[in-house]
Protein backbone atom coordinates (compact mmCIF):
# COMPACT_ATOMS: atom_id res chain seq x y z
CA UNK A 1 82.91 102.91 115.72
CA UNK A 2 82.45 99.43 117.02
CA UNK A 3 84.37 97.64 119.57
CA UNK A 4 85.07 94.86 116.42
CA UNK A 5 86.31 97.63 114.07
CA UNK A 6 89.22 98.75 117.08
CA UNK A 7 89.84 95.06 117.52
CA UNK A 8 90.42 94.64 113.22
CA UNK A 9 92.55 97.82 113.61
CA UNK A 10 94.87 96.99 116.16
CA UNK A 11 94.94 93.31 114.93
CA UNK A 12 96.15 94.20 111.90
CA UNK A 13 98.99 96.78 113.01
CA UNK A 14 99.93 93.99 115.24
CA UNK A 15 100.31 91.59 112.21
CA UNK A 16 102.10 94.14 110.03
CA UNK A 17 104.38 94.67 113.09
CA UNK A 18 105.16 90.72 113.28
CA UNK A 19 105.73 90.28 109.52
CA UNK A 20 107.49 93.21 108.99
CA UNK A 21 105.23 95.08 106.55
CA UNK A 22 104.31 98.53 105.59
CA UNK A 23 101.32 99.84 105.10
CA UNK A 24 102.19 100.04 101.05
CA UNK A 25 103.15 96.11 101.26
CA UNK A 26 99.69 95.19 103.11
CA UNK A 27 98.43 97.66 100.08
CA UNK A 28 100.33 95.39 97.68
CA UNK A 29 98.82 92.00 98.93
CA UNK A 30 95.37 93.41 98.92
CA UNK A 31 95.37 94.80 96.16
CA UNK A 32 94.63 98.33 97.59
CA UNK A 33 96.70 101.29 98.06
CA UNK A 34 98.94 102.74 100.49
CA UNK A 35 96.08 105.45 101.24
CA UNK A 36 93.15 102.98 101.95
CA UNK A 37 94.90 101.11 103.94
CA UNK A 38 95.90 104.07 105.99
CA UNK A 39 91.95 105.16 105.82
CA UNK A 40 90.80 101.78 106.90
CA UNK A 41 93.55 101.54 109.71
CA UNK A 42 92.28 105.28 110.56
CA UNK A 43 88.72 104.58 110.56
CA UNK A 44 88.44 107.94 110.94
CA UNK A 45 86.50 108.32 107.28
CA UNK A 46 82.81 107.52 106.32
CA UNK A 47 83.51 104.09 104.36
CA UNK A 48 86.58 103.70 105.33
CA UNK A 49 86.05 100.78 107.30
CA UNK A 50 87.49 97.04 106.66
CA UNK A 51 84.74 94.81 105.06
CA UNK A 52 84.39 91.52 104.80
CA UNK A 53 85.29 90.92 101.46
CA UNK A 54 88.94 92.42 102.74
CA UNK A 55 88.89 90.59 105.91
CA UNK A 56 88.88 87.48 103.41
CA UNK A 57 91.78 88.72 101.45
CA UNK A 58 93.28 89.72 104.99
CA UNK A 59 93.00 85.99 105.93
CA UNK A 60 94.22 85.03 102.74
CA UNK A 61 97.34 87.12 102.53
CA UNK A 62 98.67 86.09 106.40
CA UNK A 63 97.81 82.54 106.09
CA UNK A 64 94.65 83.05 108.77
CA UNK A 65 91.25 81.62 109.54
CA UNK A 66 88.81 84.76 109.44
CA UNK A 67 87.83 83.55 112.88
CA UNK A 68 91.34 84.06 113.77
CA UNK A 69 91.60 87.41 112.70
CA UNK A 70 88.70 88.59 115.35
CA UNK A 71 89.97 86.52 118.09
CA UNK A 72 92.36 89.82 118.95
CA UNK A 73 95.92 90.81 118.04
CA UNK A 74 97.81 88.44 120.40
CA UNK A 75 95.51 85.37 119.33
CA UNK A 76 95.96 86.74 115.46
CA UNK A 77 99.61 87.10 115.39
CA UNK A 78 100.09 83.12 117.88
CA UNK A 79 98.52 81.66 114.18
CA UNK A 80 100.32 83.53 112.19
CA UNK A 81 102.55 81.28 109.92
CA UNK A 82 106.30 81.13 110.99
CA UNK A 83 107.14 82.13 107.50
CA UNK A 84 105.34 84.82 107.53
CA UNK A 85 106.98 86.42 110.22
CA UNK A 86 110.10 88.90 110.17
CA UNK A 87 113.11 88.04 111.07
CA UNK A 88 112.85 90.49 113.66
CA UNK A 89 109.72 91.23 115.52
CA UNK A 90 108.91 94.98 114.15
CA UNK A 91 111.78 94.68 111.60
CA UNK A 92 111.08 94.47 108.02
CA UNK A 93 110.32 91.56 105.88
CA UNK A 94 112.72 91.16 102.96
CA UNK A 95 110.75 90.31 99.69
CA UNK A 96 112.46 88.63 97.17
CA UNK A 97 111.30 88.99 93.46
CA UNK A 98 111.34 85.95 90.87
């Protein structure tokens, strides 16, 4: 495992801590499932690794530059948008449906 791929990791536990979301919600706005993003947080698993084409959706889904995102968890979660961020830090995000 690369240095990088622990940086991704904890950056993006850090942002799901600030906006409030689970690891199903994350799953939701990637359009992956609760399991793979457990796997890629992990990293334990051949392949189970984030890629780029999720650290653009990643990017896309908090509102953050890609360069952002591998700037570190403390950098990541300064950018992240204020209304993207709980109400709470490590409460949960309330999602309304239309």
């Amino acid at each position: 495992m690369s240095s990088s791929e622990a940086l991704l990791r904890l950056t993006v536990a850090a942002l799901m801590y600030a906006t409030g979301e689970t690891q199903a919600d994350l799953g939701r706005g990637l359009r992956l499932t609760q399991g793979q993003v457990s796997r890629k947080q992990a990293g334990s698993e051949k392949g189970s690794s984030w890629t780029l084409a999720d650290l653009d959706r990643l990017s896309a889904h908090y509102g953050i530059p890609v360069p952002d995102l591998l700037c570190g968890a403390d950098h990541a979660v300064s950018r992240l948008p204020m209304r993207r961020r709980a109400a709470t830090v490590g409460g949960l995000q309330t999602t309304i449906a239309p």
